[in-house]
C-alpha atoms as a PDB file:
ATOM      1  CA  UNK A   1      -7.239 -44.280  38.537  1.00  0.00           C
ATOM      2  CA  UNK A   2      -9.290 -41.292  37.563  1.00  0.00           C
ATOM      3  CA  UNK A   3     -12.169 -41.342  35.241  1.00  0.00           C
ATOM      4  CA  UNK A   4     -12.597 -38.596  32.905  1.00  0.00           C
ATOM      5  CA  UNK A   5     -15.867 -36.379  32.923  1.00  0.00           C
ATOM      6  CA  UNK A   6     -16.817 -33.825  31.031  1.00  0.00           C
ATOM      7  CA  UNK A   7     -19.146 -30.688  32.246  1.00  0.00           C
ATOM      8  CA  UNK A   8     -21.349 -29.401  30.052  1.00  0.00           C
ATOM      9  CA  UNK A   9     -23.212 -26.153  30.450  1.00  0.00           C
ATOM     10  CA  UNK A  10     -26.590 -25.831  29.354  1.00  0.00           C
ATOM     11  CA  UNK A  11     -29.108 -22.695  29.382  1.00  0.00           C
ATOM     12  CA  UNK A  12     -32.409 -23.473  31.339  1.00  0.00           C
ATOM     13  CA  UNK A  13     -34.789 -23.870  29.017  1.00  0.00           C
ATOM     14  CA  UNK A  14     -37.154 -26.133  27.167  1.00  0.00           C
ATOM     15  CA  UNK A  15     -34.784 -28.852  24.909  1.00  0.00           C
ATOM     16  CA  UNK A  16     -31.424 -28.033  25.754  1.00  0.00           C
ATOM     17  CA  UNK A  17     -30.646 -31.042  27.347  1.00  0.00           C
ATOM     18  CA  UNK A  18     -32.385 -33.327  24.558  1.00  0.00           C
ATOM     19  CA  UNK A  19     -30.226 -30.924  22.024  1.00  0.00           C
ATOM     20  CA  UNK A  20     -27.160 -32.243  23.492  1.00  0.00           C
ATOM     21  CA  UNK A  21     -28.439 -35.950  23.807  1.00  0.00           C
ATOM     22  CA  UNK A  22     -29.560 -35.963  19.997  1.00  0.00           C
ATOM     23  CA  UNK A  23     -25.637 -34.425  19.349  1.00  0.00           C
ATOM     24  CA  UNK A  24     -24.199 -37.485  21.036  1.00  0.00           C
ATOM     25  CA  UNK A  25     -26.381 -40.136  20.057  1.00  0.00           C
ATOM     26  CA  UNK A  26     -25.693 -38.972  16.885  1.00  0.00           C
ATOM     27  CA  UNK A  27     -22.530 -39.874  16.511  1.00  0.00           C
ATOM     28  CA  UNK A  28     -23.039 -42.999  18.378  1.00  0.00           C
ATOM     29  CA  UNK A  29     -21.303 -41.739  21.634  1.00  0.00           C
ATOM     30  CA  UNK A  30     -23.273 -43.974  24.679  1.00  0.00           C
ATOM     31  CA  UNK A  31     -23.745 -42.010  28.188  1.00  0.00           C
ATOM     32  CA  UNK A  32     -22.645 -44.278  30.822  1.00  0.00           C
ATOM     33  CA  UNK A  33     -23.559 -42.162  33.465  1.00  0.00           C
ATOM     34  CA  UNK A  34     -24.665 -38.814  34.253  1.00  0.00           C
ATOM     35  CA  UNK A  35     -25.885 -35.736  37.034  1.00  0.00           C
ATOM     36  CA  UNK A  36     -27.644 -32.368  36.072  1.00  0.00           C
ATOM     37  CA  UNK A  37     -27.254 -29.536  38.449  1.00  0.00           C
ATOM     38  CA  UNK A  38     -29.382 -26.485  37.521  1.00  0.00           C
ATOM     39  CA  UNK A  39     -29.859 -22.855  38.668  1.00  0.00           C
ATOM     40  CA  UNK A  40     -32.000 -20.195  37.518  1.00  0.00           C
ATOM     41  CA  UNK A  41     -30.308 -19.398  34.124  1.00  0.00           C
ATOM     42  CA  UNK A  42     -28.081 -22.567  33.465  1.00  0.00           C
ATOM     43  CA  UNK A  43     -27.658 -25.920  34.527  1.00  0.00           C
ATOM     44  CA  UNK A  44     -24.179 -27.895  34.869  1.00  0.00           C
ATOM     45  CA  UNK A  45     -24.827 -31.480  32.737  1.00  0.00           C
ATOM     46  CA  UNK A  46     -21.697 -33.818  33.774  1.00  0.00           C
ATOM     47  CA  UNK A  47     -21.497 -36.878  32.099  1.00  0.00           C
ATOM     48  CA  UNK A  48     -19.294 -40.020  31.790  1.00  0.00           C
ATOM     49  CA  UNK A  49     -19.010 -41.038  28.366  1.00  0.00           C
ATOM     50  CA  UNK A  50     -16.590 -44.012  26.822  1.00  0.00           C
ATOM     51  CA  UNK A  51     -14.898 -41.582  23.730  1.00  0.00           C
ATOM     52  CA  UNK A  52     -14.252 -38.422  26.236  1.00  0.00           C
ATOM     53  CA  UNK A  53     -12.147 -37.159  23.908  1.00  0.00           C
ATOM     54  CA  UNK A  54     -14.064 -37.396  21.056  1.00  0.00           C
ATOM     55  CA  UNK A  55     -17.260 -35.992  22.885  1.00  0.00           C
ATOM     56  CA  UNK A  56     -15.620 -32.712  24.034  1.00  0.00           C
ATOM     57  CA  UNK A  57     -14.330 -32.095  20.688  1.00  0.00           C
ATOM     58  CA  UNK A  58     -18.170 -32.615  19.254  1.00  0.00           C
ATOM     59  CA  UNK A  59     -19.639 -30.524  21.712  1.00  0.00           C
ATOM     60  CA  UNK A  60     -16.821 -27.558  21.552  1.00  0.00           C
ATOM     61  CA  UNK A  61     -17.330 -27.715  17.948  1.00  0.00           C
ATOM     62  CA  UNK A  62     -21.326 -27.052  18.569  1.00  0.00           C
ATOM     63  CA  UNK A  63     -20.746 -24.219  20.303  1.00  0.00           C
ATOM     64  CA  UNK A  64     -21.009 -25.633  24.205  1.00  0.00           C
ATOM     65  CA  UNK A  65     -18.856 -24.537  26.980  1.00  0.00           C
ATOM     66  CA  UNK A  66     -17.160 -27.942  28.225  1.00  0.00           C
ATOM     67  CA  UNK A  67     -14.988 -28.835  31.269  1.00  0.00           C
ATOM     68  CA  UNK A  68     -13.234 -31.817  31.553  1.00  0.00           C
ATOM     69  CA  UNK A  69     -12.678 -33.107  34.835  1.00  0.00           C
ATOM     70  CA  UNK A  70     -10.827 -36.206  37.244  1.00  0.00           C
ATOM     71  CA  UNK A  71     -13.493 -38.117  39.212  1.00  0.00           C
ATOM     72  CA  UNK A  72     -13.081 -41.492  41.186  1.00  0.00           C
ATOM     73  CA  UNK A  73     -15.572 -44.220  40.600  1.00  0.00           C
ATOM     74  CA  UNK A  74     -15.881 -46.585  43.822  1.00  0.00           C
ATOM     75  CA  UNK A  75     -17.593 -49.354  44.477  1.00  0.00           C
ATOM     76  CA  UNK A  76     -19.925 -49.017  47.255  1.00  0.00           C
ATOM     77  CA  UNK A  77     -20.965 -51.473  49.622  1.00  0.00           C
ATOM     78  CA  UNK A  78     -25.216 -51.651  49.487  1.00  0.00           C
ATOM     79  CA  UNK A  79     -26.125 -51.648  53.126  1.00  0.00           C
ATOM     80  CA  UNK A  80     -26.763 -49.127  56.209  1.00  0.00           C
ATOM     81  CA  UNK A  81     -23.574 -47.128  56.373  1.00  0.00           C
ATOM     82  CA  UNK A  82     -21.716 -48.071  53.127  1.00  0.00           C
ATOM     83  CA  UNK A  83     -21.520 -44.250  52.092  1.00  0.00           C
ATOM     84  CA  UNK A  84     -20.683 -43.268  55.545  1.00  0.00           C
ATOM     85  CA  UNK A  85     -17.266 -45.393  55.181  1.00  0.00           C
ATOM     86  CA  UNK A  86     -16.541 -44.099  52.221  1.00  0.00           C
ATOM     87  CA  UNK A  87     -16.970 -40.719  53.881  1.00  0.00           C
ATOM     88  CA  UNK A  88     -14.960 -41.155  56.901  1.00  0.00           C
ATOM     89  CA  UNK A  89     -11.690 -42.868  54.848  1.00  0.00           C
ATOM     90  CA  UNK A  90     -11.457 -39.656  52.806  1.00  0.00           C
ATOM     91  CA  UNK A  91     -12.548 -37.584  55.909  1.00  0.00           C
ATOM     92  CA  UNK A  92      -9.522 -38.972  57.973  1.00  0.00           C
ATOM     93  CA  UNK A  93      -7.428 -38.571  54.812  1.00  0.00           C
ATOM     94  CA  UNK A  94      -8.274 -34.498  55.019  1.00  0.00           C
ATOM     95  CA  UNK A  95      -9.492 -34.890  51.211  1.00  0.00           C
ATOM     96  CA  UNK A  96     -12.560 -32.111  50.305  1.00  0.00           C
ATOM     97  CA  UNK A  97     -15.717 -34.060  48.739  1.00  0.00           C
ATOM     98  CA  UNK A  98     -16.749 -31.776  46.130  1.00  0.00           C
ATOM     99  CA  UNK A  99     -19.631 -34.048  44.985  1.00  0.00           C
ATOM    100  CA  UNK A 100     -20.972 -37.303  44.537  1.00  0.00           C
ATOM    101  CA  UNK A 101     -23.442 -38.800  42.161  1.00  0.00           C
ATOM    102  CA  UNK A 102     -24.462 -42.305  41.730  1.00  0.00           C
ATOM    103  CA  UNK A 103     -24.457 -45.131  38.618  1.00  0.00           C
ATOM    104  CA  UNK A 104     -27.520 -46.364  37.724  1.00  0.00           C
ATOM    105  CA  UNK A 105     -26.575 -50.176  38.765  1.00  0.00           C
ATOM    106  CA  UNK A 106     -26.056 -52.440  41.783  1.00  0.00           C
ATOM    107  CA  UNK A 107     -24.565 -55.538  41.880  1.00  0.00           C
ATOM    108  CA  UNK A 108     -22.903 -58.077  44.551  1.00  0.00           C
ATOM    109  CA  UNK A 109     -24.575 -56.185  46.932  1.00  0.00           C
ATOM    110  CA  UNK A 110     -22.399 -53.286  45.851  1.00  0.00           C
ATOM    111  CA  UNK A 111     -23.118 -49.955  43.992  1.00  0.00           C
ATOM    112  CA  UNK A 112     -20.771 -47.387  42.181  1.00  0.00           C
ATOM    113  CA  UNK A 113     -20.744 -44.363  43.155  1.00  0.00           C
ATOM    114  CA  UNK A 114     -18.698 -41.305  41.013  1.00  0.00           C
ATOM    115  CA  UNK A 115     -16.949 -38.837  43.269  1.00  0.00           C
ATOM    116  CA  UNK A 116     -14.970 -35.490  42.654  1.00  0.00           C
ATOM    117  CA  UNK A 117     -12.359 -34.535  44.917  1.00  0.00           C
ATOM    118  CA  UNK A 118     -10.455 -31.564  45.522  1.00  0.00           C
ATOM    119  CA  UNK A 119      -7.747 -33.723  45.033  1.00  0.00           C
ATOM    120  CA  UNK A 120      -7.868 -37.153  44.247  1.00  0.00           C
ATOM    121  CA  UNK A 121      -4.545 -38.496  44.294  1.00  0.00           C
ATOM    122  CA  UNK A 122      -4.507 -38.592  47.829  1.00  0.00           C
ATOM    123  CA  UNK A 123      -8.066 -40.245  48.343  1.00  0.00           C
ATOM    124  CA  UNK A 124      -7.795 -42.504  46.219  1.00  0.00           C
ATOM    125  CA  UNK A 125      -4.297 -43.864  48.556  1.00  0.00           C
ATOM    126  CA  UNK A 126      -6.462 -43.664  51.382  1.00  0.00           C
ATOM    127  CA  UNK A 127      -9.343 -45.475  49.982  1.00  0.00           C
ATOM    128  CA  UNK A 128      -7.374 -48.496  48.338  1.00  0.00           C
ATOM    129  CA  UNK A 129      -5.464 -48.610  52.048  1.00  0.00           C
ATOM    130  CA  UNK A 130      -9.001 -48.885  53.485  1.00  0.00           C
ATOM    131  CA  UNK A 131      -9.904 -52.264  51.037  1.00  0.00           C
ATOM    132  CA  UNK A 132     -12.601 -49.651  48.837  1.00  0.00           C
ATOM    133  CA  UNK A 133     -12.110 -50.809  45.233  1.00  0.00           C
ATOM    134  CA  UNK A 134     -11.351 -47.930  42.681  1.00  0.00           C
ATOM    135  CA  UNK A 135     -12.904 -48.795  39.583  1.00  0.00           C
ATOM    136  CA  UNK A 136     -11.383 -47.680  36.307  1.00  0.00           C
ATOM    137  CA  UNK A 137     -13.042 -46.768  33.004  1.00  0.00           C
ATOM    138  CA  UNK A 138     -12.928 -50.687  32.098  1.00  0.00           C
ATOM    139  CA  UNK A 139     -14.074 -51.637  35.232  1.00  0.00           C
ATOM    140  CA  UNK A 140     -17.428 -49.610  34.708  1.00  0.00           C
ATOM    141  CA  UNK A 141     -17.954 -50.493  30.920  1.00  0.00           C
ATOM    142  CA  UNK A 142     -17.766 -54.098  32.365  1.00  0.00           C
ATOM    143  CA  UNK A 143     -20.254 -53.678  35.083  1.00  0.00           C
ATOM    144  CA  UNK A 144     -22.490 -51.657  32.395  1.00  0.00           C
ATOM    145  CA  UNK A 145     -22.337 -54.458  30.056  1.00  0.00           C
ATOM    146  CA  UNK A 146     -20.866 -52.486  27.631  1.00  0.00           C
END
């Protein structure tokens, strides 16, 4: 149960990231959640979008360099150490953490949290064996409200 995001690269300058959110909102394509990563020159814009698909195609067509990639969504538990399990599960399960970004929501005393592993089939075993809830592209449009 991988969730599809795409990464977007963006020069570092004044408007390129409101460029590329006028593009999308344009043609009515909602981001459901999102991280920017910058260096000097050019910052990495990875996003979570419903229509995937139909957003890389826009943005290739517009000229932007585009990655699509597999990340896990999980629901988090909201309390001292929550992350940490998370962490040790996939630890014990000798999966690489590449990175982790949150969602902008919390509910039940839970949060989701996106994460991009090196390889995600098998930490996604080990999580389910460990009771962490994997939550699928429906699974977050529901908790968005969307």
């Amino acid at each position: 149960m991988t969730l599809k995001q795409l990464s977007v690269f963006l020069e570092n300058q004044p408007g390129a990231l409101s460029t590329l959110c006028r593009l999308l909102a344009g043609a009515n394509i909602n981001i459901l959640t999102f991280s920017l990563a910058d260096t000097k020159e050019f910052g990495i814009f990875r996003l979570i979008v419903q229509d995937w698909d139909g957003a890389r195609q826009l943005l290739v067509q517009n000229g932007y360099a585009v990655k699509v990639t597999d990340v896990v969504a999980l629901d988090v538990q909201d309390r001292p150490g929550g992350l940490g399990h998370v962490l040790e599960v996939v630890e014990r399960a000798g999966v690489n953490l590449e990175y982790v970004y949150a969602v902008p929501l919390r509910r039940d005393r839970q949060g989701v949290m996106i994460f991009r592993f090196n390889d995600p089939g098998p930490a996604i075993q080990a999580l389910q064996a460990a009771q962490i809830n994997v939550v699928d592209t429906a699974g977050l449009l529901q908790r968005l409200g969307n």
